[in-house]
N, C-alpha and C. Protein backbone atom coordinates (compact mmCIF):
# COMPACT_ATOMS: atom_id res chain seq x y z
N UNK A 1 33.00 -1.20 -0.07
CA UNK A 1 31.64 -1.00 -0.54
C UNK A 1 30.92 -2.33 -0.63
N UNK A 2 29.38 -2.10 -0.43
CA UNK A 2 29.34 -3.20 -0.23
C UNK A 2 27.54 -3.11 -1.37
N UNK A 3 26.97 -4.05 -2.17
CA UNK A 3 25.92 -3.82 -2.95
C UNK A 3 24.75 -5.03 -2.21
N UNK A 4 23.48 -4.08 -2.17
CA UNK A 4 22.17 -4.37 -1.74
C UNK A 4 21.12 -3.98 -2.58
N UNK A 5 19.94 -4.64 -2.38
CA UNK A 5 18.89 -4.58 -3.41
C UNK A 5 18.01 -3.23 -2.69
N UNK A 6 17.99 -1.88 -3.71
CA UNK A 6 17.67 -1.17 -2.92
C UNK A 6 16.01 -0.60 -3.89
N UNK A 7 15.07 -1.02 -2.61
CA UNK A 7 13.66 -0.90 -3.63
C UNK A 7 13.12 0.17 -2.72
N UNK A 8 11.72 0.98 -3.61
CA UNK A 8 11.43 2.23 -3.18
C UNK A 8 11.74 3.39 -4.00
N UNK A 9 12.30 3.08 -5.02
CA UNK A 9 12.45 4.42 -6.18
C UNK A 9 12.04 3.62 -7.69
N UNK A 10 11.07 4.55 -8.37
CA UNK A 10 10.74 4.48 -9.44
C UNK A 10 11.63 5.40 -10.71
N UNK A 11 12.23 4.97 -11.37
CA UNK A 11 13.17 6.47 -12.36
C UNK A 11 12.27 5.87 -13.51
N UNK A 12 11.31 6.89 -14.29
CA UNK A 12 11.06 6.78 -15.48
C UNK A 12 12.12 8.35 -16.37
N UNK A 13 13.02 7.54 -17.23
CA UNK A 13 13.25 8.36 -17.97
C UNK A 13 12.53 9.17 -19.57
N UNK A 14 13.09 9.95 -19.68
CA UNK A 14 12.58 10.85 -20.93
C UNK A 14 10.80 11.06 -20.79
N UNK A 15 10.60 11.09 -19.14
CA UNK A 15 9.56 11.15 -18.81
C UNK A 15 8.22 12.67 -19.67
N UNK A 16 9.26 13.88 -19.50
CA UNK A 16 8.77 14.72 -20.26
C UNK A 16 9.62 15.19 -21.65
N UNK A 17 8.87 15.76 -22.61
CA UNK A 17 9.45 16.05 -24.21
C UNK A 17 10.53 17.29 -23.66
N UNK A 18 11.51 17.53 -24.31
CA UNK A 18 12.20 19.35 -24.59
C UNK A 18 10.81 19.91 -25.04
N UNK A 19 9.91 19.96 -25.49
CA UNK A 19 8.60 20.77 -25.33
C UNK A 19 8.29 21.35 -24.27
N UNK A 20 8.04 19.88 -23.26
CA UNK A 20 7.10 20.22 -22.39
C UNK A 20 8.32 20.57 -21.28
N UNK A 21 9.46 20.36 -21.24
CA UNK A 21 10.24 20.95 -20.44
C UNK A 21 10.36 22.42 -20.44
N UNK A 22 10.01 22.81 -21.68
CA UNK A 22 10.61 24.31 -21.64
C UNK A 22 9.04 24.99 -21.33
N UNK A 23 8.12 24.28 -20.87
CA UNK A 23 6.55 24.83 -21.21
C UNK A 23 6.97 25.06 -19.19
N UNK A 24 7.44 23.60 -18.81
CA UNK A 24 7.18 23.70 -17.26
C UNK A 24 8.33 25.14 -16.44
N UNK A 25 9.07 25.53 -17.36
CA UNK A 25 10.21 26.38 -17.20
C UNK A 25 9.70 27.40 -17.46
N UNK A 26 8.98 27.35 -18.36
CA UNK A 26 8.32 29.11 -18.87
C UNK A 26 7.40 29.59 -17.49
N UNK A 27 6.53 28.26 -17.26
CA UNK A 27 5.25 28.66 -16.07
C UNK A 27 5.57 28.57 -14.39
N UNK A 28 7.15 27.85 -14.43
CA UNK A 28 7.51 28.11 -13.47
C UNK A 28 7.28 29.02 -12.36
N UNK A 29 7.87 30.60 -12.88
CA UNK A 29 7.98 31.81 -12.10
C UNK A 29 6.51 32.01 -11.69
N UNK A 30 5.38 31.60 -12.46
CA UNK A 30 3.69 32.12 -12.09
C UNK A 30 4.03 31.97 -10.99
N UNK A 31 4.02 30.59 -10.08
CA UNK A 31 3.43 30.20 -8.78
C UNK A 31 3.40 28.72 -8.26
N UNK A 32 3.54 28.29 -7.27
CA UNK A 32 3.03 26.86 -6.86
C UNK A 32 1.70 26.85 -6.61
N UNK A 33 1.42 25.01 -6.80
CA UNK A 33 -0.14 25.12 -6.22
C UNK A 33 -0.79 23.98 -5.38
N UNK A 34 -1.34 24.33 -4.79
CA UNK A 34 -1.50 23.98 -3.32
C UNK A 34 -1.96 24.64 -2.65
N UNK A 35 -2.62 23.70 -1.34
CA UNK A 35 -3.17 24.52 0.06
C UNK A 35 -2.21 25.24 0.50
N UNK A 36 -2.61 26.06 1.70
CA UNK A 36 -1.54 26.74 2.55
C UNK A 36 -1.41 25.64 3.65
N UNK A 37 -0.13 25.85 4.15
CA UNK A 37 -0.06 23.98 5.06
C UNK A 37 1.01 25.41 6.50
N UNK A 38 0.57 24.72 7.72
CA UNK A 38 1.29 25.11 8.39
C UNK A 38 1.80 23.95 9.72
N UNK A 39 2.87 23.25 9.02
CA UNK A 39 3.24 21.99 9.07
C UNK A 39 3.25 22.10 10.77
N UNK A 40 4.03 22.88 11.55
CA UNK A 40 4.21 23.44 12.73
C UNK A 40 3.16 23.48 13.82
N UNK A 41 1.73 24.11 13.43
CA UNK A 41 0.68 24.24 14.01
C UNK A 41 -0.51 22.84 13.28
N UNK A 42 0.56 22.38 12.27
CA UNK A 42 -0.67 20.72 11.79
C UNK A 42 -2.14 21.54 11.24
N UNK A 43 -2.11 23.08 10.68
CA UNK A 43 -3.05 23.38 10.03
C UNK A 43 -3.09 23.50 8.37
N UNK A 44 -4.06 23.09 7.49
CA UNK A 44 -4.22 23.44 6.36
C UNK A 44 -5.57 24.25 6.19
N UNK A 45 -5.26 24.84 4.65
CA UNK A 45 -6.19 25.82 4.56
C UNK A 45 -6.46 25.72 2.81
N UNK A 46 -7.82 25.30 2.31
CA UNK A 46 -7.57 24.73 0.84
C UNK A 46 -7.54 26.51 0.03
N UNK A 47 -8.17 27.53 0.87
CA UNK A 47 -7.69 28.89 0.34
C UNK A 47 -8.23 28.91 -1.09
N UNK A 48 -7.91 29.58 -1.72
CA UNK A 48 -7.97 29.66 -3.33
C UNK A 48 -7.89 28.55 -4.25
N UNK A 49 -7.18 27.52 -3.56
CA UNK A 49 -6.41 26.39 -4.55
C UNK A 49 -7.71 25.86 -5.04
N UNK A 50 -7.85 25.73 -6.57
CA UNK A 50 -8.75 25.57 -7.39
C UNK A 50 -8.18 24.10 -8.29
N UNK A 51 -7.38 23.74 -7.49
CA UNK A 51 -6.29 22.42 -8.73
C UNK A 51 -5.62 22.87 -9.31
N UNK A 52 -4.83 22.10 -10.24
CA UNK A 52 -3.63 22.01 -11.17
C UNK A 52 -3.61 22.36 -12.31
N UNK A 53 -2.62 22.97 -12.73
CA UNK A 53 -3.16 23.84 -14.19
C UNK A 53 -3.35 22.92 -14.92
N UNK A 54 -3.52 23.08 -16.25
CA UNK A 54 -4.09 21.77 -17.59
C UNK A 54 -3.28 21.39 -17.82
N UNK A 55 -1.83 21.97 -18.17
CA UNK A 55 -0.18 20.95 -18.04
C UNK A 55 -0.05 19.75 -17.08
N UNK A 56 -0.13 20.09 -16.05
CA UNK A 56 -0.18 19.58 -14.57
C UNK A 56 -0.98 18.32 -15.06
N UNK A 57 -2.07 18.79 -14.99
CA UNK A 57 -3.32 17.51 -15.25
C UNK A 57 -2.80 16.53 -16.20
N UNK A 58 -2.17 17.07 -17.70
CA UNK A 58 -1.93 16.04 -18.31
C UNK A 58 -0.74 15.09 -18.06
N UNK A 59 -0.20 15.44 -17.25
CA UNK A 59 1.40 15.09 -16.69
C UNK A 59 1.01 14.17 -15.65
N UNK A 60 0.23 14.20 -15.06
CA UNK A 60 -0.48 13.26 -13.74
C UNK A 60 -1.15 11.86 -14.75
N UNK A 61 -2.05 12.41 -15.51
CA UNK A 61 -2.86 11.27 -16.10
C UNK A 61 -1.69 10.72 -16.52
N UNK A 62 -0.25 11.00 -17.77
CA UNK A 62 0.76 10.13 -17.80
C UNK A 62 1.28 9.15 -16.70
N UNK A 63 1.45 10.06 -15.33
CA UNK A 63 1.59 9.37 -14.34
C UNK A 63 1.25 8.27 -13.89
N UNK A 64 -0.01 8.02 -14.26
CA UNK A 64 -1.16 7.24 -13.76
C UNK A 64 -0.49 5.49 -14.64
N UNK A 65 0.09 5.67 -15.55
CA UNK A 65 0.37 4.82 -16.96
C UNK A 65 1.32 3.76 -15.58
N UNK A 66 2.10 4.45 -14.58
CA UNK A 66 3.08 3.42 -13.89
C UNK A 66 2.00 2.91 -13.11
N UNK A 67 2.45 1.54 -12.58
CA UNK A 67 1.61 0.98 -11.40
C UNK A 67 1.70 1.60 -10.42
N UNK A 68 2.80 1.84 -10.09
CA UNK A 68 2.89 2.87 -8.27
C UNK A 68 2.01 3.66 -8.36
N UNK A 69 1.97 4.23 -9.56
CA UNK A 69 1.28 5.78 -9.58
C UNK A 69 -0.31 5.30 -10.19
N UNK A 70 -0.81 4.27 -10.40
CA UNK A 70 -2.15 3.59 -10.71
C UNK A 70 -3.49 4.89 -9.78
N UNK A 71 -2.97 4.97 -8.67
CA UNK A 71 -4.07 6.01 -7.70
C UNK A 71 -3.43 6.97 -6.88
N UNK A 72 -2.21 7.44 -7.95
CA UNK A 72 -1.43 8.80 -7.60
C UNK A 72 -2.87 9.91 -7.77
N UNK A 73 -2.47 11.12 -7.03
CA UNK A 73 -4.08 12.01 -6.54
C UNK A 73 -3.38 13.23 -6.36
N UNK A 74 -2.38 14.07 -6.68
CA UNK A 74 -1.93 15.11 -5.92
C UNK A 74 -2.54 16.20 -5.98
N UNK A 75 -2.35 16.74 -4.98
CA UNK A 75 -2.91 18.33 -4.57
C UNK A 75 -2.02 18.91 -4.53
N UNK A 76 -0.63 19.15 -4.72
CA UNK A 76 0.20 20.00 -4.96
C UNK A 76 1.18 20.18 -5.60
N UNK A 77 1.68 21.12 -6.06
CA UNK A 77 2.83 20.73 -7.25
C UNK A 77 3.87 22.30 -6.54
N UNK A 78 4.94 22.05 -6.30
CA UNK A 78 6.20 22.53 -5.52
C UNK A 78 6.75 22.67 -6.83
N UNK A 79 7.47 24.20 -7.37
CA UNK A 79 8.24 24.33 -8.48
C UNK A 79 9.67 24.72 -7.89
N UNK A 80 10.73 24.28 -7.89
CA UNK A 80 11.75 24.33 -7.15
C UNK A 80 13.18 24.61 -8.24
N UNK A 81 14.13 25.74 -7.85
CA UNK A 81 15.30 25.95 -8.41
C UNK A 81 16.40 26.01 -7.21
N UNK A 82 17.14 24.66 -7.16
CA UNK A 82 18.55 25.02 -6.47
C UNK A 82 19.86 25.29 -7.03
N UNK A 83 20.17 26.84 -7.31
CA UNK A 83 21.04 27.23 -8.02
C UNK A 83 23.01 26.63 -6.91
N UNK A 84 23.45 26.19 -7.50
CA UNK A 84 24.67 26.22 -6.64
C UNK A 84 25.49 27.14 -6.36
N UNK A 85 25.58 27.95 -7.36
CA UNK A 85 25.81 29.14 -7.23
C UNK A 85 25.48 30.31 -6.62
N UNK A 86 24.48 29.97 -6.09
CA UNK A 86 23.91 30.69 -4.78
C UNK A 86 24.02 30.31 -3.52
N UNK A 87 24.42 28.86 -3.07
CA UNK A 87 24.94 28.12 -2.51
C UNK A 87 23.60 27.37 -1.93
N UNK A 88 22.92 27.04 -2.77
CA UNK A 88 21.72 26.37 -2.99
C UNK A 88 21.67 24.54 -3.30
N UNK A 89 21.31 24.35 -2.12
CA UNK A 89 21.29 22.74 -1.82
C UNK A 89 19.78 22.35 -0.91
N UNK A 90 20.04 20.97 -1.35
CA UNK A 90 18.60 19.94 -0.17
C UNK A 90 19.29 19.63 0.64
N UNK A 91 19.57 19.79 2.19
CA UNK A 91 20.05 18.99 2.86
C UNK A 91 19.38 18.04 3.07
N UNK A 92 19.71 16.37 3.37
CA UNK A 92 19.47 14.99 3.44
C UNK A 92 17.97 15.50 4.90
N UNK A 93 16.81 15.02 4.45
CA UNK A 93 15.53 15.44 5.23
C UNK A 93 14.45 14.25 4.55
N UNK A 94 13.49 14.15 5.39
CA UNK A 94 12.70 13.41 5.24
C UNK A 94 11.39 13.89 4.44
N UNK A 95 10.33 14.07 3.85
CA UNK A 95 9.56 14.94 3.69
C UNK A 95 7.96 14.70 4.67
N UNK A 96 7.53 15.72 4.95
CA UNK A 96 6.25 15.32 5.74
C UNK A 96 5.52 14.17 5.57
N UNK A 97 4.84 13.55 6.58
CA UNK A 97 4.28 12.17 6.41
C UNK A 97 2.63 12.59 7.26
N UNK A 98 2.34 13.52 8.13
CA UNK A 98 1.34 13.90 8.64
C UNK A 98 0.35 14.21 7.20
N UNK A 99 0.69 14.97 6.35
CA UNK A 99 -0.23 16.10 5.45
C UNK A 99 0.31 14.87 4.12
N UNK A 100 1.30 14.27 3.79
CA UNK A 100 1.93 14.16 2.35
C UNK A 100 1.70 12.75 2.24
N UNK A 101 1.39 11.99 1.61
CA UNK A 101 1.09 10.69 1.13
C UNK A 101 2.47 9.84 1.01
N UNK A 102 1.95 8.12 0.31
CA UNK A 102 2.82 7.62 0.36
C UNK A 102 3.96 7.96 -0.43
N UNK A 103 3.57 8.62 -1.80
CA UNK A 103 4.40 8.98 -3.33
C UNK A 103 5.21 10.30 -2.92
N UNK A 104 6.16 10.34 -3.17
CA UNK A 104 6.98 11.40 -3.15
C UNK A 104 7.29 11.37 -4.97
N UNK A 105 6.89 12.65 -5.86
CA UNK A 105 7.10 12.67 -7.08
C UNK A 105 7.35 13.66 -7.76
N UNK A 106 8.83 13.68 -8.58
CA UNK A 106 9.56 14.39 -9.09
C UNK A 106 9.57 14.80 -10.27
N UNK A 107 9.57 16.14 -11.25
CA UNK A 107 10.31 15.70 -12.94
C UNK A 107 11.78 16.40 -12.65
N UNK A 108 12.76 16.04 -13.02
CA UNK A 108 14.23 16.70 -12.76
C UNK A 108 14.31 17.08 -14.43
N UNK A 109 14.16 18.76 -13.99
CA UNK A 109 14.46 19.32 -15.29
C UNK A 109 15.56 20.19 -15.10
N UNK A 110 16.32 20.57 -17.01
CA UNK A 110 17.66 21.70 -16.97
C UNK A 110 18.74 20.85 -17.10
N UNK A 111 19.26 19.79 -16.35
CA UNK A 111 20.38 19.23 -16.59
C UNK A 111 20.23 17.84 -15.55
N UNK A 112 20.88 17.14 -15.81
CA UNK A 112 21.15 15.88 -15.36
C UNK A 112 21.19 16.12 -13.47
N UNK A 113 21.02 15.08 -12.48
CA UNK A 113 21.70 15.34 -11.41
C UNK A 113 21.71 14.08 -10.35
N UNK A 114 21.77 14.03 -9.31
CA UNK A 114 22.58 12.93 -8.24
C UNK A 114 21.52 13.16 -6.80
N UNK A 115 20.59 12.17 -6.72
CA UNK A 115 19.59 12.31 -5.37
C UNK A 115 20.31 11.43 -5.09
N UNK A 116 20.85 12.11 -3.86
CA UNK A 116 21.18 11.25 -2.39
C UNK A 116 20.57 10.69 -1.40
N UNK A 117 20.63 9.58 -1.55
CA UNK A 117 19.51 9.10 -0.46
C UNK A 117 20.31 8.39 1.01
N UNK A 118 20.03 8.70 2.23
CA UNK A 118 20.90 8.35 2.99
C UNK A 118 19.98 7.93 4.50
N UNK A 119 20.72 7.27 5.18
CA UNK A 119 20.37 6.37 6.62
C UNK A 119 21.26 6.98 7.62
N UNK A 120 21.06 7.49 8.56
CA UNK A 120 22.28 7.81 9.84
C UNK A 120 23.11 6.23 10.43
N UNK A 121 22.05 5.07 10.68
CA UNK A 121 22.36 3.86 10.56
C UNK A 121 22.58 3.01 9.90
N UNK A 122 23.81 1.61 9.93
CA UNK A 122 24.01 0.84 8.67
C UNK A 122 21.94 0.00 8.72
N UNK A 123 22.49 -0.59 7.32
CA UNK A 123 21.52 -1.02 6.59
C UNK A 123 21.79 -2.60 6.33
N UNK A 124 21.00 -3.60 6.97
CA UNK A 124 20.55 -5.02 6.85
C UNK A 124 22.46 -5.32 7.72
N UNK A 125 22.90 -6.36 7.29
CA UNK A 125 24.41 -6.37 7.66
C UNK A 125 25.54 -6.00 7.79
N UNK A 126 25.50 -4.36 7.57
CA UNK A 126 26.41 -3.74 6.95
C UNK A 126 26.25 -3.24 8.35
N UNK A 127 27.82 -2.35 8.39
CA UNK A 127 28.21 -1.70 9.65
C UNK A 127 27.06 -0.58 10.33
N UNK A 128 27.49 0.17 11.42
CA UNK A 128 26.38 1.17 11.56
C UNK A 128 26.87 2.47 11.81
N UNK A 129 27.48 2.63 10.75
CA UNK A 129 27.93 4.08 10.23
C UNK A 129 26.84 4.76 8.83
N UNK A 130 27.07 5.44 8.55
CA UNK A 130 25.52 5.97 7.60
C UNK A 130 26.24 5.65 6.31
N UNK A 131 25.42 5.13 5.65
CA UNK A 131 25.14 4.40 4.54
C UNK A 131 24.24 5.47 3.56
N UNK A 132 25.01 5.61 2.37
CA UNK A 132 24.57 6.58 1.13
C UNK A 132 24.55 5.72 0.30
N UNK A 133 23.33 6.26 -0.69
CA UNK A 133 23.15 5.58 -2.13
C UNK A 133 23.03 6.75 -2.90
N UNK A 134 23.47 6.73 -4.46
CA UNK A 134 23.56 7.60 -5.36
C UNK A 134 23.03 7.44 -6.03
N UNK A 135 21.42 8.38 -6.83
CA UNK A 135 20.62 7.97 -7.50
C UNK A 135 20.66 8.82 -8.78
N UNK A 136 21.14 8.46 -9.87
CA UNK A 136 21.73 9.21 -10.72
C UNK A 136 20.53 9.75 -11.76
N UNK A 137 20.18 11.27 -11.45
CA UNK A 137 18.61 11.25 -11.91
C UNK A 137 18.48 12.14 -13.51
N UNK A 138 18.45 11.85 -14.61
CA UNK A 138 18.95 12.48 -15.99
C UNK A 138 17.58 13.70 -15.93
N UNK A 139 17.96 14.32 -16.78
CA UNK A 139 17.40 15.73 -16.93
C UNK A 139 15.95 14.89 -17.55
N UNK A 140 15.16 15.48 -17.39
CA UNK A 140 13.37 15.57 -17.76
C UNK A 140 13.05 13.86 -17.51
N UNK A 141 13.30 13.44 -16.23
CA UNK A 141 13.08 12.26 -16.51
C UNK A 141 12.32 12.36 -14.69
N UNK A 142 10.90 11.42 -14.63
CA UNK A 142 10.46 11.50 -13.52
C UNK A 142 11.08 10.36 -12.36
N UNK A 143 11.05 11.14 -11.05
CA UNK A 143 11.60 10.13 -10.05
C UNK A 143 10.28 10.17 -9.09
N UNK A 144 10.09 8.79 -8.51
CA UNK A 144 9.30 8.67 -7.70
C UNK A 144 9.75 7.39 -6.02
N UNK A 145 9.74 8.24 -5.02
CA UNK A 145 9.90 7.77 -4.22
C UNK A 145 8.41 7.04 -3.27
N UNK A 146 8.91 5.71 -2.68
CA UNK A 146 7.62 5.12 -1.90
C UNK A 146 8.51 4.16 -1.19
N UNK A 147 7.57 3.26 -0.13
CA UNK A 147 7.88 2.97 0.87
C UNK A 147 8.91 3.24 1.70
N UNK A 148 10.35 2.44 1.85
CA UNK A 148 10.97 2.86 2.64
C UNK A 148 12.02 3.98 2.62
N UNK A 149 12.06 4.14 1.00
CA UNK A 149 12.75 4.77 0.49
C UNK A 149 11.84 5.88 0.57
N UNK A 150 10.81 6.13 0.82
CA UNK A 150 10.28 7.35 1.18
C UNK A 150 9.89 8.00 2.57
N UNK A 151 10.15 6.83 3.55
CA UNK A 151 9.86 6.98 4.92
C UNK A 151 10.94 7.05 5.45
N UNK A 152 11.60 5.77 5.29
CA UNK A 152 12.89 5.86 6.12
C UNK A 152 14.34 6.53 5.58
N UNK A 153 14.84 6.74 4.68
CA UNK A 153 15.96 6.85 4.04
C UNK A 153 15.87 8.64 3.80
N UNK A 154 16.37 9.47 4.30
CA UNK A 154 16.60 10.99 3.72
C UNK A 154 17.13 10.64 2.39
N UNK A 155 16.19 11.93 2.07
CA UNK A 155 16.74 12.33 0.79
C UNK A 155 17.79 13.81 0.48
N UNK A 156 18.81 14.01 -0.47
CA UNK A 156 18.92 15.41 0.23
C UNK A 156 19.53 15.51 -2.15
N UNK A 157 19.77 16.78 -2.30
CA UNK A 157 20.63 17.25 -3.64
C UNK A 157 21.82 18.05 -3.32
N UNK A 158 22.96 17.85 -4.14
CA UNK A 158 24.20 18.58 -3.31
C UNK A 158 24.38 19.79 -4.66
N UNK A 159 23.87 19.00 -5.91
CA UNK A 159 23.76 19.72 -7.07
C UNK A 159 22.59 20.85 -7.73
N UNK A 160 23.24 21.07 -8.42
CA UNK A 160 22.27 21.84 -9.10
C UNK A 160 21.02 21.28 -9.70
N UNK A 161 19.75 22.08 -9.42
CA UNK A 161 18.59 21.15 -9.71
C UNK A 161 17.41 22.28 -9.65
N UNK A 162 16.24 21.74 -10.96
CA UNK A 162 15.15 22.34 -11.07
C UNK A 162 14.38 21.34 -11.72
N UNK A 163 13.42 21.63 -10.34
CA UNK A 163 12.14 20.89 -10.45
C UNK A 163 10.91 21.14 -10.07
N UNK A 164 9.78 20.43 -10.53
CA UNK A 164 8.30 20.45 -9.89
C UNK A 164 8.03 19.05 -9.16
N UNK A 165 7.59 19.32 -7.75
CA UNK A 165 7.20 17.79 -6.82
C UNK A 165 5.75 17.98 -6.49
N UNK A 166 5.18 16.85 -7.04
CA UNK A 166 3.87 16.82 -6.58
C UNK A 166 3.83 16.13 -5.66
N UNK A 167 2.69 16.32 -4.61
CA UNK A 167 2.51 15.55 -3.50
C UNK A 167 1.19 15.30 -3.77
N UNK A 168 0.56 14.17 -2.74
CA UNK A 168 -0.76 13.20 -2.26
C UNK A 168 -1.30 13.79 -1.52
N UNK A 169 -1.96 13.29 -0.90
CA UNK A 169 -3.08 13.22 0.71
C UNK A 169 -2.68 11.92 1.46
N UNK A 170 -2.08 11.90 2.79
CA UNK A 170 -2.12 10.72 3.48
C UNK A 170 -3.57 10.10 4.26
N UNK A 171 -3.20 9.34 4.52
CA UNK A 171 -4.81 8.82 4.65
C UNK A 171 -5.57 9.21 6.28
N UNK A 172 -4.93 10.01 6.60
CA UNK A 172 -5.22 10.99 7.33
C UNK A 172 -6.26 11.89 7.21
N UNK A 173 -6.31 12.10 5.57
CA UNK A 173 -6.91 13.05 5.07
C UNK A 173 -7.77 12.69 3.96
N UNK A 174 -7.84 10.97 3.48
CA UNK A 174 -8.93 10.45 2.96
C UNK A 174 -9.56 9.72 3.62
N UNK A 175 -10.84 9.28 2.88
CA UNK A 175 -12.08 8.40 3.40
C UNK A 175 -11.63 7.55 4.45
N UNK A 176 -12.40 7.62 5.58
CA UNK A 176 -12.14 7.09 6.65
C UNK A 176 -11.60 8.05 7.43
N UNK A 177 -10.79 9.20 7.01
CA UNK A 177 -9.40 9.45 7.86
C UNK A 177 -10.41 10.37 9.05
N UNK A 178 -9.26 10.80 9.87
CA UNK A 178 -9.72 12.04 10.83
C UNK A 178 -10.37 13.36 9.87
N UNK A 179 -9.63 13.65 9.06
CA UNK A 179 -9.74 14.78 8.50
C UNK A 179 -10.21 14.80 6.46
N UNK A 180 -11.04 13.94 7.04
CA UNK A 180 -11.42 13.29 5.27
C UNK A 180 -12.35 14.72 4.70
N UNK A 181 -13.04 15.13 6.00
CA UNK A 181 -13.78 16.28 5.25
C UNK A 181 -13.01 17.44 4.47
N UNK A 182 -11.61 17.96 5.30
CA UNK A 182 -11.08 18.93 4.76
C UNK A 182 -10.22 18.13 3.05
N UNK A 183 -10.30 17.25 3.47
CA UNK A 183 -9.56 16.46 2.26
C UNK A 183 -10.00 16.28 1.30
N UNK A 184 -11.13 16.45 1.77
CA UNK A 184 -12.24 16.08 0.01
C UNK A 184 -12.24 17.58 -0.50
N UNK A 185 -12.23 18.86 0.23
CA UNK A 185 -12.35 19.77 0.02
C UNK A 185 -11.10 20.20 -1.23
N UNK A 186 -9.89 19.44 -0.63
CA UNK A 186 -8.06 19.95 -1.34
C UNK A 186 -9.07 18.65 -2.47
N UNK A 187 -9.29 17.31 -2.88
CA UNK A 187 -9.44 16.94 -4.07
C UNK A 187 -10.40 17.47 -5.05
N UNK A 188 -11.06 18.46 -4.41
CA UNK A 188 -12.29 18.61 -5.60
C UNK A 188 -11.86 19.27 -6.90
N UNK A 189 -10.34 19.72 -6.69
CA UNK A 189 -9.83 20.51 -8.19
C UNK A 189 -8.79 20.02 -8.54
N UNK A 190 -8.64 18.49 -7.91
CA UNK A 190 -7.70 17.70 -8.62
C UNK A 190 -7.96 17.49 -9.88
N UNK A 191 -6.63 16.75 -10.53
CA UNK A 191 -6.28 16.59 -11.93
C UNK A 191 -7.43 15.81 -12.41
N UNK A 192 -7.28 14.73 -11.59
CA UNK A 192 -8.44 13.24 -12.49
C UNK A 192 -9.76 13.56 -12.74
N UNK A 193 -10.03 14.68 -12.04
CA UNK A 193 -11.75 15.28 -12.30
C UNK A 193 -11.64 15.97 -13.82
N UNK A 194 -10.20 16.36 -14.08
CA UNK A 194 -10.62 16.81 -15.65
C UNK A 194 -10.01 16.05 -16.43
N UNK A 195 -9.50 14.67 -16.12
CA UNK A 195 -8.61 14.10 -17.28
C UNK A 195 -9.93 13.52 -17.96
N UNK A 196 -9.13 13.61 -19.37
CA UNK A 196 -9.48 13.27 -20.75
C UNK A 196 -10.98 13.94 -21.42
C-alpha cells in the first residue's frame, strides 16, 4: 500500500441533527425533485419542478457556510435507499457532467458507511492496476465531491446506504452557456430565492 494526498472530497460531519434526519426520512417516500432529464436523448424538461421544499432550502443555505459550496445552486435533490438486502448497491460510475455541475453533494443518513472511490488506472507513481480509496462516510454527515475526485475517480457504495444528492447546473446551462435560457428556467425555484 502505498499513501497519497488525495483532494476533491469535502466530509462535513454531524452535518444534519437526529431531528432533521428523521424529518428527511419521514419526506423521503413523497418524491424527488427535479427536472425530467433524458440523459440519452441530452433532453430536459423543467415540467412542474417548482424548487426545493423549505427543508431542502434550509439545508442548502447551511451548505453555503463551506467555501466549496460558497455558490452551490442545486436544482435537484435525488432521495436514495440501497438496501443490501435486496442486493442493492452503486456500482463504481461517474455521475453526469453534460446536465450536473461541478459539486457532487451528499447527506449519508441511517447508519454509518464506506464511498469507494476508484481509477481503472494507477495514480501519479504508483503501478497501473486500479487503485481504490476508502472514504469512511458516518451517518448524517454531508459528503461533497469536486474536481478530480468528481470527474475523474468513480464513485461506487458496496453497503448499505440512504440518502438525498443534490445536484448543480453545469455551465452549459448558465450565463453564457448554450442552454442558459432553459437554465434560468430549472433556477427560478431554487433554494437561494427563498433563503432567509
Amino acid at each position: 500500500q502505498q499513501s497519497f494526498t488525495f483532494s476533491g472530497i469535502l466530509l462535513w460531519e454531524n452535518f444534519v441533527s437526529e431531528d432533521e434526519e428523521r424529518e428527511l426520512i419521514t419526506r423521503m417516500d413523497q418524491d424527488d425533485f427535479g427536472p425530467k432529464v433524458s440523459f440519452k436523448k441530452r433532453r430536459v424538461c423543467v415540467g412542474n419542478f417548482t424548487g426545493l421544499p423549505a427543508m431542502s432550502r434550509h439545508l442548502v443555505d447551511r451548505m453555503s457556510k463551506a467555501p466549496q459550496l460558497a455558490s452551490f445552486k442545486p436544482v435537484e435533490q435525488c432521495n436514495l435507499d440501497y438496501d443490501p438486502l435486496r442486493g442493492s448497491a452503486i456500482d463504481p460510475h461517474l455521475d453526469d457532467s453534460w446536465l450536473w455541475g461541478e459539486h457532487l453533494v451528499t447527506i449519508n443518513l441511517l447508519s454509518d458507511t464506506v464511498l469507494t472511490m476508484s481509477l481503472d488506472r494507477g495514480w501519479g507513481d504508483m503501478d497501473d492496476g486500479e487503485v481504490r480509496v476508502a472514504v469512511h462516510s458516518p451517518r448524517r454527515s454531508l459528503i461533497v465531491l469536486y474536481g478530480e475526485a468528481r470527474h475523474r475517480w468513480k464513485h461506487g457504495i458496496h453497503r448499505r446506504r440512504v440518502c438525498s444528492t443534490f445536484q448543480e447546473l453545469s455551465e452549459e446551462f448558465l450565463k453564457g452557456g448554450e442552454q442558459e435560457k432553459l437554465g434560468s428556467e430549472l433556477l427560478i425555484g431554487a433554494p437561494w430565492k427563498f433563503a432567509h
